[in-house]
PDB file of N, CA and C in Angstrom:
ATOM      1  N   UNK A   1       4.590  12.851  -3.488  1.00  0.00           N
ATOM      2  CA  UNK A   1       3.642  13.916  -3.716  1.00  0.00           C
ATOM      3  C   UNK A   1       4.088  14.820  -4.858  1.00  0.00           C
ATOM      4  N   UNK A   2       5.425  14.768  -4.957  1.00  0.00           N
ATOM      5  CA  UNK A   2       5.889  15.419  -6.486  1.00  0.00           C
ATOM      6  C   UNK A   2       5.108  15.370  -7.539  1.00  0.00           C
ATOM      7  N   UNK A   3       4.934  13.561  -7.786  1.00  0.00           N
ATOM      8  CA  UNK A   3       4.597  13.377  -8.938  1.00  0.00           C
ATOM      9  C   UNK A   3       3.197  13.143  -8.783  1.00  0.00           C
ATOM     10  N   UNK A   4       2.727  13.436  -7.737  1.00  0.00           N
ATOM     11  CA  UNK A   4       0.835  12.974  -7.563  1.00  0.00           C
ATOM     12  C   UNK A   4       0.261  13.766  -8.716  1.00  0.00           C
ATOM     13  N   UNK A   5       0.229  14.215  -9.353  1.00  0.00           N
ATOM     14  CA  UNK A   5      -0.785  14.863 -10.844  1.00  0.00           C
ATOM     15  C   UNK A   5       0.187  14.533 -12.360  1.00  0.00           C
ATOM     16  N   UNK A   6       1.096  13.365 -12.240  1.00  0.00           N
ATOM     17  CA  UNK A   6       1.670  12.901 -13.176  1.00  0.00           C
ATOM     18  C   UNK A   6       0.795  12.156 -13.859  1.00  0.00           C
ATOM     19  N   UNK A   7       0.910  11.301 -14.856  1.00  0.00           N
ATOM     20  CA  UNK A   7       0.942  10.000 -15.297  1.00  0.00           C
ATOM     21  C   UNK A   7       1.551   9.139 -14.750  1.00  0.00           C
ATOM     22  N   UNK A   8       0.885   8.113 -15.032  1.00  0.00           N
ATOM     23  CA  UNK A   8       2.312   6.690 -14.394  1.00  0.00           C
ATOM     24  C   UNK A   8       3.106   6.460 -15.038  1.00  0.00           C
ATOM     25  N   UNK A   9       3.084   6.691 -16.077  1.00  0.00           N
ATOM     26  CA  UNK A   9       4.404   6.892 -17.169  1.00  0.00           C
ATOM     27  C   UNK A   9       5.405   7.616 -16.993  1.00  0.00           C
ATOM     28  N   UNK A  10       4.977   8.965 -16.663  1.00  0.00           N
ATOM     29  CA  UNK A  10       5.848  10.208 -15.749  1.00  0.00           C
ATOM     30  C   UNK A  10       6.307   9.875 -14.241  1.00  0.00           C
ATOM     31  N   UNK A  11       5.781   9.326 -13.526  1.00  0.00           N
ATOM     32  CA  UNK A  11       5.986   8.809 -12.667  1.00  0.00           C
ATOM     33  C   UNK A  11       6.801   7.652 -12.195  1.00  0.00           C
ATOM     34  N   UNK A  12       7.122   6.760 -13.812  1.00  0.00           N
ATOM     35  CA  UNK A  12       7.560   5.918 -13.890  1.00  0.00           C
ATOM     36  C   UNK A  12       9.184   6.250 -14.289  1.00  0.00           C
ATOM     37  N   UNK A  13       9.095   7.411 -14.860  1.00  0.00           N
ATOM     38  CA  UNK A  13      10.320   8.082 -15.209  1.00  0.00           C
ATOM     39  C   UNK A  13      11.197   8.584 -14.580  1.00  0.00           C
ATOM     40  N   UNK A  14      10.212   9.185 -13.521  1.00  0.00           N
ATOM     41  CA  UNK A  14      11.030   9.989 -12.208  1.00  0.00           C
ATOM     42  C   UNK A  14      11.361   9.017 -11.071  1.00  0.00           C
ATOM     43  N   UNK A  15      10.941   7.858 -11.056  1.00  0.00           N
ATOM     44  CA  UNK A  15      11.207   6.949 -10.316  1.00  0.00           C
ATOM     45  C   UNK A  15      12.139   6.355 -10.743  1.00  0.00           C
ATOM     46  N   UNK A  16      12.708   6.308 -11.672  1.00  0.00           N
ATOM     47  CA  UNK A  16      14.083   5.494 -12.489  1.00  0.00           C
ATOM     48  C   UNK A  16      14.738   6.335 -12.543  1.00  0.00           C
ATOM     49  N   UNK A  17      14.468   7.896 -12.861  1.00  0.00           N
ATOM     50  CA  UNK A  17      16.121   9.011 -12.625  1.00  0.00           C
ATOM     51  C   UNK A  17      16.110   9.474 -11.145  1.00  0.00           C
ATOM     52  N   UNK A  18      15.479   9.724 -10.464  1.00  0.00           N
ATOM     53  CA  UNK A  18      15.809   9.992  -9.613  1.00  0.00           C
ATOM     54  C   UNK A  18      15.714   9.346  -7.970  1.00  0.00           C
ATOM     55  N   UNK A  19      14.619   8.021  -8.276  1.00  0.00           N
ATOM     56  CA  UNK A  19      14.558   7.235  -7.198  1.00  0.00           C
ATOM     57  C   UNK A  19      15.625   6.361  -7.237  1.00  0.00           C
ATOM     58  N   UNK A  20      16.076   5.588  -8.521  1.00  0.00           N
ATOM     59  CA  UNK A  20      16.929   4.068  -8.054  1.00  0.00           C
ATOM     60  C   UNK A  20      18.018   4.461  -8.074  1.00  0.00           C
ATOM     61  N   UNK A  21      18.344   5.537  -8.203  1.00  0.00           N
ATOM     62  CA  UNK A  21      19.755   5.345  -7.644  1.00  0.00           C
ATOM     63  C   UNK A  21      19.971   5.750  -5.884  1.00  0.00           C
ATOM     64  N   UNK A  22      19.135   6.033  -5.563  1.00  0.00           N
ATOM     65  CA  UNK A  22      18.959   6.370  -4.074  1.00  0.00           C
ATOM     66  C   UNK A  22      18.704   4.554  -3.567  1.00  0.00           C
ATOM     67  N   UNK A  23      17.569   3.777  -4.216  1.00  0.00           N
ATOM     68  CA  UNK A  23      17.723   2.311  -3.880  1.00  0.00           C
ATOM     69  C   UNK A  23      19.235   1.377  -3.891  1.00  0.00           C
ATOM     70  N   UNK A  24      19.664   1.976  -5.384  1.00  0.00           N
ATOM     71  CA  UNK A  24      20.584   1.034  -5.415  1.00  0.00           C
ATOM     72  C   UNK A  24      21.933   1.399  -4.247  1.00  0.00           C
ATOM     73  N   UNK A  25      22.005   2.633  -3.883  1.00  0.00           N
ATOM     74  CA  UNK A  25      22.928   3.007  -3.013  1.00  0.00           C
ATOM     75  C   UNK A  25      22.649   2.291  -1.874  1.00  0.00           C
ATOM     76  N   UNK A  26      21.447   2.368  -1.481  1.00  0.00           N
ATOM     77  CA  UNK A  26      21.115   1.484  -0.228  1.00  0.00           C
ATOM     78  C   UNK A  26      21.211  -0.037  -0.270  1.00  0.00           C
ATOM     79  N   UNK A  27      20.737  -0.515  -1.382  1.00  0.00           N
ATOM     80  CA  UNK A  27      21.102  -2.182  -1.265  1.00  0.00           C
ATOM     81  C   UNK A  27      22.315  -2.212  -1.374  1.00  0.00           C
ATOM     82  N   UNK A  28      23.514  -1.699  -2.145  1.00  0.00           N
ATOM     83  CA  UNK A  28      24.803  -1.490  -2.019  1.00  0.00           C
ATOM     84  C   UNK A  28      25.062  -1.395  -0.340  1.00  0.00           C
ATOM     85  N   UNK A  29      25.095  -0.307  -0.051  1.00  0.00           N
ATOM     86  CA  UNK A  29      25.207  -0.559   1.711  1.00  0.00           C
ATOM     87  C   UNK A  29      24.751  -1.619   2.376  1.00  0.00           C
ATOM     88  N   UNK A  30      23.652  -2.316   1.849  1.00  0.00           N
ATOM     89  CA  UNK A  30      22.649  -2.875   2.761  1.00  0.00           C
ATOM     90  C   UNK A  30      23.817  -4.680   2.711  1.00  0.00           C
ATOM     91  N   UNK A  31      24.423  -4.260   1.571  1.00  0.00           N
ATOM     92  CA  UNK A  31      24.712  -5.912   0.931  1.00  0.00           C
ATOM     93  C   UNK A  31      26.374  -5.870   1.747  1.00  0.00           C
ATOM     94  N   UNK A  32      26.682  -4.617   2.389  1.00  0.00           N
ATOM     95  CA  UNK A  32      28.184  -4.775   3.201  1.00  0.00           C
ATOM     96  C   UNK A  32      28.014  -4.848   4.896  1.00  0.00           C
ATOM     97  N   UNK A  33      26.601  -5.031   4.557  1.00  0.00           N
ATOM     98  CA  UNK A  33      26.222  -4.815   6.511  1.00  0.00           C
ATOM     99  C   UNK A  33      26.394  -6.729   6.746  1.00  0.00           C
ATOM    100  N   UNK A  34      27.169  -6.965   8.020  1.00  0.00           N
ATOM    101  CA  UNK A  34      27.321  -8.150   8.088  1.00  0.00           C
ATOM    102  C   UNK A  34      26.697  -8.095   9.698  1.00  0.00           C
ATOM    103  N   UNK A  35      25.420  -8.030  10.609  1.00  0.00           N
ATOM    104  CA  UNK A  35      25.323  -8.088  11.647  1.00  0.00           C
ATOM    105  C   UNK A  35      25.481  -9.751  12.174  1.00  0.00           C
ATOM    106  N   UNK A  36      25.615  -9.375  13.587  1.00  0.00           N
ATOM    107  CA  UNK A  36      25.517 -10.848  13.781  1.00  0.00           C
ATOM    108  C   UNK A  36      24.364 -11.834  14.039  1.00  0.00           C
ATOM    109  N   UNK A  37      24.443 -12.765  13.834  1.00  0.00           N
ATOM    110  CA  UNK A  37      23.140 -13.830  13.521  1.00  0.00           C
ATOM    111  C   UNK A  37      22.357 -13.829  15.012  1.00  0.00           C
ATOM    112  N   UNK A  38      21.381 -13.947  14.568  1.00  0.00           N
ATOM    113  CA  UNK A  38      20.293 -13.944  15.424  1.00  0.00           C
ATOM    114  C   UNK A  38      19.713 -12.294  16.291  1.00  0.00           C
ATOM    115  N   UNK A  39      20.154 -11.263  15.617  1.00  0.00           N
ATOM    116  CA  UNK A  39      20.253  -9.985  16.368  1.00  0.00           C
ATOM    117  C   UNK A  39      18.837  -9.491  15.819  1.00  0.00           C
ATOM    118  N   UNK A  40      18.423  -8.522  16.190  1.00  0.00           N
ATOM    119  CA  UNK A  40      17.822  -7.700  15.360  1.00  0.00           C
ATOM    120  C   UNK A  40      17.990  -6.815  14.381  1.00  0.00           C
ATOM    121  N   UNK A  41      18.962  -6.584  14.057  1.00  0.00           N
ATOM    122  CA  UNK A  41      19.392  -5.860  13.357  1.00  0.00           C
ATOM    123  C   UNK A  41      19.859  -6.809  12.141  1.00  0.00           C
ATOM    124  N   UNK A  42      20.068  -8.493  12.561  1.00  0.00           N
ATOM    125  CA  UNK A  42      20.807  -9.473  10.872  1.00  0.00           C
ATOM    126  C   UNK A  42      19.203 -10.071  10.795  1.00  0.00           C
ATOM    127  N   UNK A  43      17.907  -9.947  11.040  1.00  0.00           N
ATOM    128  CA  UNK A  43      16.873  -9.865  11.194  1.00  0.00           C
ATOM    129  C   UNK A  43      16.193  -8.761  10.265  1.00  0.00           C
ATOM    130  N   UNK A  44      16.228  -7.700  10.475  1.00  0.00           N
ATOM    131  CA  UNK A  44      15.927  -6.244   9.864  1.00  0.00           C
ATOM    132  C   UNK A  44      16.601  -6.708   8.298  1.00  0.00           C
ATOM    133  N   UNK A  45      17.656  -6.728   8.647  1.00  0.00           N
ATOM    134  CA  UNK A  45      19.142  -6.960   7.091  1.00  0.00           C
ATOM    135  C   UNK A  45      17.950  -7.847   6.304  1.00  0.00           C
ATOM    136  N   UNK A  46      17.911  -9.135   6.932  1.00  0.00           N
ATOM    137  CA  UNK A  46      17.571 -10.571   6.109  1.00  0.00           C
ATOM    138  C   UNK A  46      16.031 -10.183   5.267  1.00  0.00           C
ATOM    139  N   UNK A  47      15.656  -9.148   6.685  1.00  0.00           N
ATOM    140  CA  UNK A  47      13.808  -8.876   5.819  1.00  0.00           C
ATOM    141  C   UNK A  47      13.902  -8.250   4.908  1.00  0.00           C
ATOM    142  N   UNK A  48      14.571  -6.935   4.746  1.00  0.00           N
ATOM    143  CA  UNK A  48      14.620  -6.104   3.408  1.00  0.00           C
ATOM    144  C   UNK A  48      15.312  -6.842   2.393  1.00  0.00           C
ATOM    145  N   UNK A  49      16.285  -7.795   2.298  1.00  0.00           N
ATOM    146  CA  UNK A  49      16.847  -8.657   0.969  1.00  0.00           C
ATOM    147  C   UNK A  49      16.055  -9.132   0.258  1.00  0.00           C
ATOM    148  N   UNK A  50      14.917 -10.013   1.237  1.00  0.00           N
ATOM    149  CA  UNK A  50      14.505 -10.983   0.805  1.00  0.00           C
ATOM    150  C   UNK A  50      13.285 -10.531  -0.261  1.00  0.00           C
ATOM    151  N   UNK A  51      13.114  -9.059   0.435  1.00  0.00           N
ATOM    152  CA  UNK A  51      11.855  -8.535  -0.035  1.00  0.00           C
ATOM    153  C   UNK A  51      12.225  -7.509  -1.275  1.00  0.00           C
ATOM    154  N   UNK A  52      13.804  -7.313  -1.954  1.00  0.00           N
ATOM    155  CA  UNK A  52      14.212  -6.084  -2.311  1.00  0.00           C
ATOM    156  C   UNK A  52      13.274  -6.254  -3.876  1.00  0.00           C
ATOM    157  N   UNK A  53      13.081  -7.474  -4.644  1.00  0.00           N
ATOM    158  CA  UNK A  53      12.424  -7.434  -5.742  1.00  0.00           C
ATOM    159  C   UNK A  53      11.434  -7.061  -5.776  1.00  0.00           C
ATOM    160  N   UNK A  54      10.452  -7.489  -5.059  1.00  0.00           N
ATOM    161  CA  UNK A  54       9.308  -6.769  -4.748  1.00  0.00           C
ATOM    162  C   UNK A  54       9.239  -5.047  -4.602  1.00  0.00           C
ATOM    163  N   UNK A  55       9.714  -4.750  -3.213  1.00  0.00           N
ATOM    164  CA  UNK A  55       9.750  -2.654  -4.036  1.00  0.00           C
ATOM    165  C   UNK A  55      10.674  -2.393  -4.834  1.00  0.00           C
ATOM    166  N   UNK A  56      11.335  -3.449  -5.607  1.00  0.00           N
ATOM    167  CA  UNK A  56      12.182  -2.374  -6.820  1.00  0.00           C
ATOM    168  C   UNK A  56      10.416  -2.552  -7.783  1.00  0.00           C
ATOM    169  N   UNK A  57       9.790  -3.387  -7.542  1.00  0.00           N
ATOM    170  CA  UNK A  57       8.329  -3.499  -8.772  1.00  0.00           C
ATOM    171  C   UNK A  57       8.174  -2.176  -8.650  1.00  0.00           C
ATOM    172  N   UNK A  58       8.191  -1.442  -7.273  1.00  0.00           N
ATOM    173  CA  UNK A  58       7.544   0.151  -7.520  1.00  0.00           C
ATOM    174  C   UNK A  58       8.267   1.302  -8.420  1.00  0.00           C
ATOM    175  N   UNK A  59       9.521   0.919  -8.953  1.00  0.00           N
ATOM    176  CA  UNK A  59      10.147   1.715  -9.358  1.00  0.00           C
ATOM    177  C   UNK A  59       9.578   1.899 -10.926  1.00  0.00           C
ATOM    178  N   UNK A  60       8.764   0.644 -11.393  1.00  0.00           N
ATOM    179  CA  UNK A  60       8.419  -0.073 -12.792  1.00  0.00           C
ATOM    180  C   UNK A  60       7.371   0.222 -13.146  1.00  0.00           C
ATOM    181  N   UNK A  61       6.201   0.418 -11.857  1.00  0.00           N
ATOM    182  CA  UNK A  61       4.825   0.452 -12.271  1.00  0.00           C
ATOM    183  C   UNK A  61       4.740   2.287 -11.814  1.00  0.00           C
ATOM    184  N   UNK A  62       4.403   3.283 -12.609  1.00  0.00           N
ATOM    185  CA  UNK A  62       3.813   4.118 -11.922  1.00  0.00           C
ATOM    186  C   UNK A  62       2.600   4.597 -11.457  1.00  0.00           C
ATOM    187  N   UNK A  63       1.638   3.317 -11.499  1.00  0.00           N
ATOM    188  CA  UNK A  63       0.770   3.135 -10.396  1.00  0.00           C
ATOM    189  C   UNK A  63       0.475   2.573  -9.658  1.00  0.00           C
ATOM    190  N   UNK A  64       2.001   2.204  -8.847  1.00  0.00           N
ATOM    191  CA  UNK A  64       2.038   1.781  -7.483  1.00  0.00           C
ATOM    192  C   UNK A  64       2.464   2.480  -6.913  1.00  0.00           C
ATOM    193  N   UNK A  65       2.056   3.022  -5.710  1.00  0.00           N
ATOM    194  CA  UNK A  65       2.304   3.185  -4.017  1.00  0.00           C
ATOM    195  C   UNK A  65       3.462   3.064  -3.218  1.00  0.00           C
ATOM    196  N   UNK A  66       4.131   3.524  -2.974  1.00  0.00           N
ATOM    197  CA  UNK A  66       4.537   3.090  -1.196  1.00  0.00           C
ATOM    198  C   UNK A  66       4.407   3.372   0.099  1.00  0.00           C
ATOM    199  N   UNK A  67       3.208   4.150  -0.226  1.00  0.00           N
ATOM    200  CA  UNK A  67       2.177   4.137   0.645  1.00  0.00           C
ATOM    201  C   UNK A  67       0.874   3.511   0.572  1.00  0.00           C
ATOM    202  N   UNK A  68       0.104   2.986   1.854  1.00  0.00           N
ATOM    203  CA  UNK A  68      -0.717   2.333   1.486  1.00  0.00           C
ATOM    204  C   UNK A  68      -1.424   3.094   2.741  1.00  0.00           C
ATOM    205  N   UNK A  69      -1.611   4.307   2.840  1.00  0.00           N
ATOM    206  CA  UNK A  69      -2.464   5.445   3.192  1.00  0.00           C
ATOM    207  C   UNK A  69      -4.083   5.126   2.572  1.00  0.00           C
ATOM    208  N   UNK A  70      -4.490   5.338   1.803  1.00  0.00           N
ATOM    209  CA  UNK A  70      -5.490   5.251   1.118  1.00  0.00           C
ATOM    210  C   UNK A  70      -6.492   3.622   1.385  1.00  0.00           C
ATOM    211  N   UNK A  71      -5.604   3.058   1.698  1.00  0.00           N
ATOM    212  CA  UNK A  71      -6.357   1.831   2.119  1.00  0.00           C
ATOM    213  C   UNK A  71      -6.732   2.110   3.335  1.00  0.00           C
ATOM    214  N   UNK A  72      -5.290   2.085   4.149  1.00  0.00           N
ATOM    215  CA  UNK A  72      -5.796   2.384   5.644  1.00  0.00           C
ATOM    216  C   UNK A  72      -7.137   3.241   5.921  1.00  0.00           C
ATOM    217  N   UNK A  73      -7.155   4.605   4.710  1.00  0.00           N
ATOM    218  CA  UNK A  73      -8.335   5.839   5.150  1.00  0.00           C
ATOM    219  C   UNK A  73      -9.473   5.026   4.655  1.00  0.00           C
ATOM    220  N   UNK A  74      -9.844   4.077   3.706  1.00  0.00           N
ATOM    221  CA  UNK A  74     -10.799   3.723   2.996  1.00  0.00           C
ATOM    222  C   UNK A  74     -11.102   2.115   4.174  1.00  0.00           C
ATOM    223  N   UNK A  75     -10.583   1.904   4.848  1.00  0.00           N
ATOM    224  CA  UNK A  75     -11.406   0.996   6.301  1.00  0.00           C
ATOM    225  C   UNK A  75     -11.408   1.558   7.342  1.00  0.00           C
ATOM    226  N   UNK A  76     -10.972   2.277   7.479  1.00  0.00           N
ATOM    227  CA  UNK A  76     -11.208   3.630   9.033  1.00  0.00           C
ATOM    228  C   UNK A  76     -12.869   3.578   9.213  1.00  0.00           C
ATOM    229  N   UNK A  77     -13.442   3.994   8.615  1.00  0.00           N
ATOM    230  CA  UNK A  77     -14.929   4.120   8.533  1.00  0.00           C
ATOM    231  C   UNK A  77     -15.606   2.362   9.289  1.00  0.00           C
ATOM    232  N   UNK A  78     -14.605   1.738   8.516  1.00  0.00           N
ATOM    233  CA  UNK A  78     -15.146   0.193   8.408  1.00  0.00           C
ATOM    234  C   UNK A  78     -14.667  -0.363  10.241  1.00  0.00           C
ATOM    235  N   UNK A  79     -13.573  -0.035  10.438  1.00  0.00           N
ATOM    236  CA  UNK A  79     -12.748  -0.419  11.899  1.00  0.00           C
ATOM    237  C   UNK A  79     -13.973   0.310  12.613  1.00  0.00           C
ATOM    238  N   UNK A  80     -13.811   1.682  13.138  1.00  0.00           N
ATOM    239  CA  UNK A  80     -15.063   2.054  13.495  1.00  0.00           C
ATOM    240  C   UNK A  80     -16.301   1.993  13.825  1.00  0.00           C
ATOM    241  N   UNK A  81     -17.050   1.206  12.586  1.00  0.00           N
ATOM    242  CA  UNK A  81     -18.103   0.828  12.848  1.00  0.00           C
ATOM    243  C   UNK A  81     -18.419  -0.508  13.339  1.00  0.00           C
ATOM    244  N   UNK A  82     -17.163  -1.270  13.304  1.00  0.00           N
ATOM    245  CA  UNK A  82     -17.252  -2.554  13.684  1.00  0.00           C
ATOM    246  C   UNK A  82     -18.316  -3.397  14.922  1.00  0.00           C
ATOM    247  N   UNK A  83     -18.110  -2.381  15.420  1.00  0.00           N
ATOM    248  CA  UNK A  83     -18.820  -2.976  17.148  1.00  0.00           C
ATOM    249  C   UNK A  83     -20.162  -2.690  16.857  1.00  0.00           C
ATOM    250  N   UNK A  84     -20.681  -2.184  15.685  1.00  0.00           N
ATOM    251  CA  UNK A  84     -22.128  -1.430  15.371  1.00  0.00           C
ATOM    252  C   UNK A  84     -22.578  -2.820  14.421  1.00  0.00           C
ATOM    253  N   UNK A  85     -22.132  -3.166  14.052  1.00  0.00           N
ATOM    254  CA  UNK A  85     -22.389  -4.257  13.160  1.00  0.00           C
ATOM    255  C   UNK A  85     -22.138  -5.969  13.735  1.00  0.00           C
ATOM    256  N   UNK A  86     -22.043  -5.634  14.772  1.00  0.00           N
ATOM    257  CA  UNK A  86     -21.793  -6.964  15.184  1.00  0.00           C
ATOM    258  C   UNK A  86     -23.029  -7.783  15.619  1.00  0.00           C
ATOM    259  N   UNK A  87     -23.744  -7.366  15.484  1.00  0.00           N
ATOM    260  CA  UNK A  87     -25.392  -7.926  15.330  1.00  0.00           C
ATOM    261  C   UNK A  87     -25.834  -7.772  14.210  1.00  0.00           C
ATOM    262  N   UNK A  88     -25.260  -8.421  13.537  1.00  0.00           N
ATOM    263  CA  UNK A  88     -26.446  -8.748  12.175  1.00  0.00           C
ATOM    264  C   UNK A  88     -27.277  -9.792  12.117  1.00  0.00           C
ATOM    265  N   UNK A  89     -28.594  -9.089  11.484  1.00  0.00           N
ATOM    266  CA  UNK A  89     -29.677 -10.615  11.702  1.00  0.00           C
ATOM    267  C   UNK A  89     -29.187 -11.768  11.120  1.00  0.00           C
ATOM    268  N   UNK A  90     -28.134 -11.887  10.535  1.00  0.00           N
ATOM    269  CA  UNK A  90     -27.643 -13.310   9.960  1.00  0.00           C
ATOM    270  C   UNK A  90     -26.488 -13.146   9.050  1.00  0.00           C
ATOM    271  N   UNK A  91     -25.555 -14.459   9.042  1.00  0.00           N
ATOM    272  CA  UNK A  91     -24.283 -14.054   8.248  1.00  0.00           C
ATOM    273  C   UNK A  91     -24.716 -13.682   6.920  1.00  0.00           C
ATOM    274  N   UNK A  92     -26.007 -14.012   6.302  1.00  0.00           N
ATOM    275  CA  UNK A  92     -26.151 -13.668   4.965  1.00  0.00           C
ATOM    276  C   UNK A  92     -26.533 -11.754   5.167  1.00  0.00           C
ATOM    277  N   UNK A  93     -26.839 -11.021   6.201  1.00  0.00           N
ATOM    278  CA  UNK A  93     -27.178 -10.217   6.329  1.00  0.00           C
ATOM    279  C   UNK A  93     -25.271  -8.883   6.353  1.00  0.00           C
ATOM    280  N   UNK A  94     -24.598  -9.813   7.203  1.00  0.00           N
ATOM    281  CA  UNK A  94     -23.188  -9.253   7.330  1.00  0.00           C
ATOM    282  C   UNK A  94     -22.486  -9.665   5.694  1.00  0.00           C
ATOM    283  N   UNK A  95     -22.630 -10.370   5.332  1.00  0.00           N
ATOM    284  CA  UNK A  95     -22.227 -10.410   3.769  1.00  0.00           C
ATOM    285  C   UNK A  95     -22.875  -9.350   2.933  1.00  0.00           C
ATOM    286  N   UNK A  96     -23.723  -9.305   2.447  1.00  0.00           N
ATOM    287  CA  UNK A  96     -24.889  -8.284   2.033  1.00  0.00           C
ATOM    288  C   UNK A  96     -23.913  -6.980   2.564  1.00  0.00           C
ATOM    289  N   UNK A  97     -23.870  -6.245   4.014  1.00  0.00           N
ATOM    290  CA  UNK A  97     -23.342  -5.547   3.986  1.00  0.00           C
ATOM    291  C   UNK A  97     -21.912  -5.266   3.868  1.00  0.00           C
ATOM    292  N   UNK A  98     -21.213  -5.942   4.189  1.00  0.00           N
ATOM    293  CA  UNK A  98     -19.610  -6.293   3.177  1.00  0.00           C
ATOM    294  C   UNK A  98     -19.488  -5.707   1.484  1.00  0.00           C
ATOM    295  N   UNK A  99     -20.498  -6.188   1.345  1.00  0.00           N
ATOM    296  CA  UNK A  99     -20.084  -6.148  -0.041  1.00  0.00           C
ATOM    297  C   UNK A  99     -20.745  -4.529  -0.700  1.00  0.00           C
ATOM    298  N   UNK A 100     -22.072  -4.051   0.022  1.00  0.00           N
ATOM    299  CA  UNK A 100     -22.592  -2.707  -0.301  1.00  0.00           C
ATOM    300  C   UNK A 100     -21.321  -1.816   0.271  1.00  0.00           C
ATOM    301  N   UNK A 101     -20.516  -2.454   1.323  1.00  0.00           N
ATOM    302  CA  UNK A 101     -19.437  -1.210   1.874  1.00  0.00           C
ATOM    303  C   UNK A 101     -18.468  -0.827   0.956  1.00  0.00           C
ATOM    304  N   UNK A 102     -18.060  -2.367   0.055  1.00  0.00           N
ATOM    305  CA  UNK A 102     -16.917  -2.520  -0.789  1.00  0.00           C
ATOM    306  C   UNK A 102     -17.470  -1.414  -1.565  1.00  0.00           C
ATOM    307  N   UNK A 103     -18.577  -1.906  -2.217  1.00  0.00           N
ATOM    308  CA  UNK A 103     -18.987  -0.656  -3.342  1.00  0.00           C
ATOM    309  C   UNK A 103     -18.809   0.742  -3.368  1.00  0.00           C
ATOM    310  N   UNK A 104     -19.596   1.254  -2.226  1.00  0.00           N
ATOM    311  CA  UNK A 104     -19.438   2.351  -1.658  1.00  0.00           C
ATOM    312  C   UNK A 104     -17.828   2.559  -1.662  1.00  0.00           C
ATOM    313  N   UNK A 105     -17.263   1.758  -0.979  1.00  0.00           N
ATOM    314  CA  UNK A 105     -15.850   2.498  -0.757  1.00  0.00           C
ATOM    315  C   UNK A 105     -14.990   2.442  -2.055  1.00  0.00           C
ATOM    316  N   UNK A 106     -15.893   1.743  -3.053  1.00  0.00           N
ATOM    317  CA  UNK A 106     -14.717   1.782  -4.861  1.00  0.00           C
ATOM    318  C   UNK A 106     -15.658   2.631  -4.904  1.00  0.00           C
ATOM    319  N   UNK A 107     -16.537   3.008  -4.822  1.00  0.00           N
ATOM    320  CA  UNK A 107     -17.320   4.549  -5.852  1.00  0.00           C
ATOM    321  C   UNK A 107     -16.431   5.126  -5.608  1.00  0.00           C
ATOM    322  N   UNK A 108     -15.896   5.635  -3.956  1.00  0.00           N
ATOM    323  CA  UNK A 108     -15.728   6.696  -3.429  1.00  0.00           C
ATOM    324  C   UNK A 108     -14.475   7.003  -3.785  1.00  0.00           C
ATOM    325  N   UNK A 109     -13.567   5.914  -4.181  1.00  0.00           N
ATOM    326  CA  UNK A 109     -11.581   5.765  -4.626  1.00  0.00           C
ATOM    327  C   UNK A 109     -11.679   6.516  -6.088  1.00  0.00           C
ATOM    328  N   UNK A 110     -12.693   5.740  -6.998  1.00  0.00           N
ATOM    329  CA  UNK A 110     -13.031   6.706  -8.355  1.00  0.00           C
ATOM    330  C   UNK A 110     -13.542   8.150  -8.130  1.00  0.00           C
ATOM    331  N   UNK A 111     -13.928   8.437  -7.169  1.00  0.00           N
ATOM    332  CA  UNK A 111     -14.582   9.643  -7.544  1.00  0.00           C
ATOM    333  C   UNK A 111     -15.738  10.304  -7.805  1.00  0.00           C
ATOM    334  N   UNK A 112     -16.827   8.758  -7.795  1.00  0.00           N
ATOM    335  CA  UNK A 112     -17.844   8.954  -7.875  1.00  0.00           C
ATOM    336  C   UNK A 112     -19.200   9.304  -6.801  1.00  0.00           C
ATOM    337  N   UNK A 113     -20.030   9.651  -7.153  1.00  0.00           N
ATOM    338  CA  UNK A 113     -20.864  10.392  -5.937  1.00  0.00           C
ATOM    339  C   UNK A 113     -21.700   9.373  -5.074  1.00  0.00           C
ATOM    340  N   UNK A 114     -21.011   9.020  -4.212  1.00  0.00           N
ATOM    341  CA  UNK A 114     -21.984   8.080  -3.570  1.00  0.00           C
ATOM    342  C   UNK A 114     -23.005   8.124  -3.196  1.00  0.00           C
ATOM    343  N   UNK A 115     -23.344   9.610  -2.767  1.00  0.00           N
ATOM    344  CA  UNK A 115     -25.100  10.257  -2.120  1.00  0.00           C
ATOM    345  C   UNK A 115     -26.276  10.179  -2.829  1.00  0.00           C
ATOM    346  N   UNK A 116     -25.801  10.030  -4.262  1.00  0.00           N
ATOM    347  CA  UNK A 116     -27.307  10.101  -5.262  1.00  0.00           C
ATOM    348  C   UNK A 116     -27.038   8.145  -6.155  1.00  0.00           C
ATOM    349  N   UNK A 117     -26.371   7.822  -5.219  1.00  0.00           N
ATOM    350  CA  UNK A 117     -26.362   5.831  -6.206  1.00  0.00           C
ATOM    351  C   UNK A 117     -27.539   5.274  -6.135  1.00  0.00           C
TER     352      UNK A 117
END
């Protein structure tokens, strides 16, 4: 939330001085943890390794996330209404609305006014 009215460029900056070295301290730790096999915890270990290239990408792009808040809030509406939609006069009718929701819900991520489309 620091950098939420940055650039991703700025964002990208502050994520390289002041985020990776907080990462790299942790994969450093992470790379002396020896649990034992089959635990949950050499389980936990094995998932974050495998995955560490992938969120160092967030350190690179500053318009990526590590939160994925905004998705979750942008199908809330959609989870919700689910049981309301489960009668559609036909799958071409539940497609049709799929795709007017998608819209609606990219107007709404840009900023744009969905009430007068």
């Amino acid at each position: 939330s620091k950098t939420k009215k940055h650039t991703a460029e700025q964002r990208k900056q502050f994520r390289l001085e002041k985020e990776k070295p907080i990462l790299d301290a942790f994969w450093n730790w992470l790379e002396q943890q020896h649990p034992n096999k089959g635990t949950r915890l050499a389980k936990a270990v094995n998932y974050a390794q495998n995955r560490k290239d992938t969120l160092m990408t967030y350190l690179e792009d500053g318009h990526c996330s590590l939160s994925n808040n905004l998705s979750e809030n942008a199908i809330r509406p959609f989870t919700i209404g689910r049981k309301n939609w489960l009668f559609s006069a036909s799958p071409k009718g539940a497609t049709a609305s799929a795709i007017v929701y998608t819209m609606v819900e990219m107007a709404k991520a840009n900023d744009l006014n969905t009430i007068n489309i």
